[in-house]
Protein backbone atom coordinates (compact mmCIF):
# COMPACT_ATOMS: atom_id res chain seq x y z
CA UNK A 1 -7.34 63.29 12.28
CA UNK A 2 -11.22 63.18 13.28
CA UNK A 3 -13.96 65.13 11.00
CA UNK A 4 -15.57 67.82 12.53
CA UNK A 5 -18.95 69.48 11.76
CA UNK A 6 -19.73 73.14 12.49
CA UNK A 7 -21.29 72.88 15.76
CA UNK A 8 -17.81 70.99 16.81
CA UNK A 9 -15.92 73.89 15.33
CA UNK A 10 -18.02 76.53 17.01
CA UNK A 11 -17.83 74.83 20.89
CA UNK A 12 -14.39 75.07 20.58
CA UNK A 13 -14.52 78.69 19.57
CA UNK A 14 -17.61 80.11 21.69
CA UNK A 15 -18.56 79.79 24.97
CA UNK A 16 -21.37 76.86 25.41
CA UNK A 17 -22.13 73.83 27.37
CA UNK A 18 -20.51 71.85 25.18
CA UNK A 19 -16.79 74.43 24.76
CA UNK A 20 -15.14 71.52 27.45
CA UNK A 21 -16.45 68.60 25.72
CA UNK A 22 -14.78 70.37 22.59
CA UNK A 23 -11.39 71.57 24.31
CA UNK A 24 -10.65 68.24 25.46
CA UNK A 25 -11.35 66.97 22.00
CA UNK A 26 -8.72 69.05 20.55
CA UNK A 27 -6.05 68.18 23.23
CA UNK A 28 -6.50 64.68 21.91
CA UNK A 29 -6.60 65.02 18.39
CA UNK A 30 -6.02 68.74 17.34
CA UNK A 31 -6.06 67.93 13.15
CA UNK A 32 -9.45 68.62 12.49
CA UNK A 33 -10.77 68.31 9.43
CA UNK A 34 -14.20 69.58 7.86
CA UNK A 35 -16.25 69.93 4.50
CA UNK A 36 -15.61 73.83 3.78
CA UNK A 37 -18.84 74.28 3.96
CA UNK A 38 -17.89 74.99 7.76
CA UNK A 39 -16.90 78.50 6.74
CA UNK A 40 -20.23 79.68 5.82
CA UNK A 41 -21.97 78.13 8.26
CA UNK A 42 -19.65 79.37 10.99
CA UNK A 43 -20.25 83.13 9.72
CA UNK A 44 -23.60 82.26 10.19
CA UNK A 45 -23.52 81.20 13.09
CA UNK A 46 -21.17 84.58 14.16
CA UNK A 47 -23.52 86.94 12.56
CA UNK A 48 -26.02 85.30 14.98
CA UNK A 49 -23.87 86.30 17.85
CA UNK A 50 -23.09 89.86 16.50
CA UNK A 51 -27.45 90.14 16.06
CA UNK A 52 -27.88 89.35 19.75
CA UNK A 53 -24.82 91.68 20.35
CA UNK A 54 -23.04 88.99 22.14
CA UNK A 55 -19.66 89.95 20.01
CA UNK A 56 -18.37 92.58 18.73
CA UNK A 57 -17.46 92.86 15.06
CA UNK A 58 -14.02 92.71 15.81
CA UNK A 59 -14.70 89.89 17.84
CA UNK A 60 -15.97 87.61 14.84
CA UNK A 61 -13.35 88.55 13.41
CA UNK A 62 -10.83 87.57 15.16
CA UNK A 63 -13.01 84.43 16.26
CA UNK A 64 -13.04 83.19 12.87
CA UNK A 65 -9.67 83.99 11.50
CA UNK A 66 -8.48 81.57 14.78
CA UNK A 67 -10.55 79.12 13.49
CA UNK A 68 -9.44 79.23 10.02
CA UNK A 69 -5.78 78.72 10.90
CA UNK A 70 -7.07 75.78 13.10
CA UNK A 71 -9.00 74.24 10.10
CA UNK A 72 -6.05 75.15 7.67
CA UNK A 73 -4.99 72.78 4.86
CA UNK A 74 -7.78 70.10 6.53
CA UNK A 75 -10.59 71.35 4.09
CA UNK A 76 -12.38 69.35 1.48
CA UNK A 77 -14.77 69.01 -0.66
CA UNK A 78 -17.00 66.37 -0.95
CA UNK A 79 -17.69 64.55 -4.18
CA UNK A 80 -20.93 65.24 -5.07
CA UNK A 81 -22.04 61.78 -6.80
CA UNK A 82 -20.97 60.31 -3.07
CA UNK A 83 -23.11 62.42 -1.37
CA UNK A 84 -26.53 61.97 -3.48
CA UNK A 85 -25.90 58.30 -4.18
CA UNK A 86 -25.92 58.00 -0.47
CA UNK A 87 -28.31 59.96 0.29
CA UNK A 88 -30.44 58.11 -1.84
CA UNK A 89 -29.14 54.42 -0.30
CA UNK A 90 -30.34 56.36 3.11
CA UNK A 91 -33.70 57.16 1.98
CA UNK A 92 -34.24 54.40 0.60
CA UNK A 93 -33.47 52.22 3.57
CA UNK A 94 -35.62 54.14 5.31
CA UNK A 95 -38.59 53.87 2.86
CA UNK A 96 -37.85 50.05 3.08
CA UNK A 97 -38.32 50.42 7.26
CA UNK A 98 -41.46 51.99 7.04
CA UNK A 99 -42.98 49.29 5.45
């Protein structure tokens, strides 16, 4: 199991540059798993496609119900105290860099 981040998610999903990179990723390890924050930022990231008209509604749709059964059961949430304690050892080792 590898963790994925939204832009991962959305190569796989929509045609880019990167859609390969991501398809061959899957073929080798197919349990993703993600933050479920991925959900709202991959309906953003859909309603940017249906603004340009690039999908159709239907489309997205569809789009993101496949990648919901592909992300299934491998959501989490992340523990909030982790993720400002370490963003605070990150800022402060780059505070401590700068000087």
């Amino acid at each position: 199991m590898i963790v994925v981040d939204t832009n991962v998610i959305s190569y796989l999903f929509l045609s880019s540059p990167y859609s390969k990179a991501a398809e061959e990723l899957y073929c080798k390890v197919s349990e993703w798993a993600a933050p479920r924050l991925w959900r709202s930022e991959f309906r953003n990231v859909l309603t940017l496609y249906l603004r340009k008209q690039l999908l159709s509604v239907d489309d997205t749709v569809g789009i993101f119900a496949a990648a919901s059964d592909v992300m299934k059961g491998r959501e989490f949430e992340p523990e909030a105290d982790k993720v400002l304690r370490l963003a605070t050892e990150s800022w402060q080792m780059l505070i401590q860099k700068r000087r």
